[in-house]
Structure formats: C-alpha cells, structure tokens
Protein backbone atom coordinates (compact mmCIF):
# COMPACT_ATOMS: atom_id res chain seq x y z
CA UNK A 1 0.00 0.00 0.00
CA UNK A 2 1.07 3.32 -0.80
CA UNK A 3 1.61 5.99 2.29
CA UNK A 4 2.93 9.23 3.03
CA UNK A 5 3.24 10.33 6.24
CA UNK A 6 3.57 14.71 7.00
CA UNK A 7 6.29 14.41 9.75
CA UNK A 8 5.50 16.37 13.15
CA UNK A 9 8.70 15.56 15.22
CA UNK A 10 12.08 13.83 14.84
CA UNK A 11 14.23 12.34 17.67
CA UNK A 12 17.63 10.93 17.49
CA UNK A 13 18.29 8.12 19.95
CA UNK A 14 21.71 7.11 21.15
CA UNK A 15 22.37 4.29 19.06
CA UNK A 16 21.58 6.87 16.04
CA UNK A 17 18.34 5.75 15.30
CA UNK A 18 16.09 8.07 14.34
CA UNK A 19 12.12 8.34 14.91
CA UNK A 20 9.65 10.29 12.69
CA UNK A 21 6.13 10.68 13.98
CA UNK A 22 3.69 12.33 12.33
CA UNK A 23 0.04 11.73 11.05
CA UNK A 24 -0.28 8.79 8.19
CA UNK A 25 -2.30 9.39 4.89
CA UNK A 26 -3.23 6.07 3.17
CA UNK A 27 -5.20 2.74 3.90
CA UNK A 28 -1.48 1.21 5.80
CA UNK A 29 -2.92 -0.26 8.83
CA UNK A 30 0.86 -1.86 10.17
CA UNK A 31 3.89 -0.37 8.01
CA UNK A 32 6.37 -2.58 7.46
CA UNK A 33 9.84 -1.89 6.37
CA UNK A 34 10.60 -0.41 3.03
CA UNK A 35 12.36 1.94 1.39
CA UNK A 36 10.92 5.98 1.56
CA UNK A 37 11.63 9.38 0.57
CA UNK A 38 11.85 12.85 2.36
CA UNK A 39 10.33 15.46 0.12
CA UNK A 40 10.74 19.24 1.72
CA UNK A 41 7.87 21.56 0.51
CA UNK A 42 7.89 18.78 -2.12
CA UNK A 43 11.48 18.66 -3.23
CA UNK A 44 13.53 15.58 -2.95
CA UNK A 45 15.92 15.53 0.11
CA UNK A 46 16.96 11.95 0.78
CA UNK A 47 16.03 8.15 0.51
CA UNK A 48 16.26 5.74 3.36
CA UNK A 49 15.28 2.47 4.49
CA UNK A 50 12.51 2.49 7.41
CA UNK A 51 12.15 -0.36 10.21
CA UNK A 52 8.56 -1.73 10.66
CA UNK A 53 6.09 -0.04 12.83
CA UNK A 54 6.81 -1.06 16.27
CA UNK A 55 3.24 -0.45 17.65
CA UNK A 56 -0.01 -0.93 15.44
CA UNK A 57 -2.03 1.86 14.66
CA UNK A 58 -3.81 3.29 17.82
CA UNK A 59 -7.32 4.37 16.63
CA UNK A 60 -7.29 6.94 19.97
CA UNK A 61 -4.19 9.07 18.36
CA UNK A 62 -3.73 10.06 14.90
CA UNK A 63 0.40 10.27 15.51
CA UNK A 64 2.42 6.96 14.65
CA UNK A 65 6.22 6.71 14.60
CA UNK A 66 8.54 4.90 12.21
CA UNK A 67 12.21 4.47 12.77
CA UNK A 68 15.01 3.84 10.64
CA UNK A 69 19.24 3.82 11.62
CA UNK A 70 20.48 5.46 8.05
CA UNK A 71 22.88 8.02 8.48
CA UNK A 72 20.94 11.22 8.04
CA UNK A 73 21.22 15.22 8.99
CA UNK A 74 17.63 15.55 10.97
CA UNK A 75 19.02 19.27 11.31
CA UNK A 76 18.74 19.75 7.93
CA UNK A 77 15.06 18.86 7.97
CA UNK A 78 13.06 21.67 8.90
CA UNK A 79 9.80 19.80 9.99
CA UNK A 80 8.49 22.60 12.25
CA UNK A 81 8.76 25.59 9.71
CA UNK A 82 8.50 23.45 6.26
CA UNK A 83 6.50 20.89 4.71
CA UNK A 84 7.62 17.34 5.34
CA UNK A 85 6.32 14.21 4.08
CA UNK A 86 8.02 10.96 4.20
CA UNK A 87 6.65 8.59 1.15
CA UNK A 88 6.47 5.13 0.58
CA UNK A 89 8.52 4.26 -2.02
CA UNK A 90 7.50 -0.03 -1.75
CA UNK A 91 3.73 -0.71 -3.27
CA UNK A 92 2.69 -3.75 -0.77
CA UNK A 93 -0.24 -6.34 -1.84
C-alpha cells in the first residue's frame, strides 16, 4: 500500500536511530519496512530504508512513529517551519 506520512517531530536516539512521527495518509494499517523518501515543501531531500512499525495503529491518536538507523542530517530537515512528508517508495499487496 502506498503511504505518506507529514512528519511532526524527529528524535535521534543514542544508538543513532532516528524516529519520525507524524500523522499517516493512506489505507497502511501496520507499516512494514521499506524503502521511503523525504520530500521538503515537495522537493527531494533523501532516501532511506525504514524499520517496521513497532506499535499498530492506535485508533485513539492520529500520531504513529517509524524508525530507521540510516545516516541522516535531521538538522537539515526543517519539519516545524516546512513541509515534510516521508513517502512510501514499496507498493505492498
């Protein structure tokens, strides 16, 4: 299934892993690992490889988070002032 998700907060963990969470467009109930795309006010900024959804989607918040441990420069990614969407880049059946 195709999914874009319009990131509301990054965090960067110790081990370098890095967590987007944001509100999900699309029909993905559980993502699952795939490859994705940042687009910044809808230019290309990177491509990286996302871990699966750790929790399912909880129908009392509309905020999910997605990980992934690429090497990436979250300070270049100006999710509070910009448009961000991270898109799925892997059509599931």
């Amino acid at each position: 299934m195709q999914y874009e998700m319009l990131i509301k907060e990054i965090f960067k963990f110790q081990d370098d892993r890095i967590v987007f969470v944001g509100e999900v467009v699309g029909e993905e109930k559980f993502i699952k690992g795939s490859q994705c795309e940042i687009l910044i006010d809808d230019q290309f900024f990177c491509r990286i490889h996302i871990e699966g959804e750790m929790l399912p989607c909880n129908s009392k918040s509309e905020l999910r988070s997605i990980s992934t441990l690429d090497k990436i420069d979250v300070s270049q990614i100006p999710y509070k002032s910009k448009l961000v969407l991270l898109r799925n880049l892997t059509i599931s059946n």
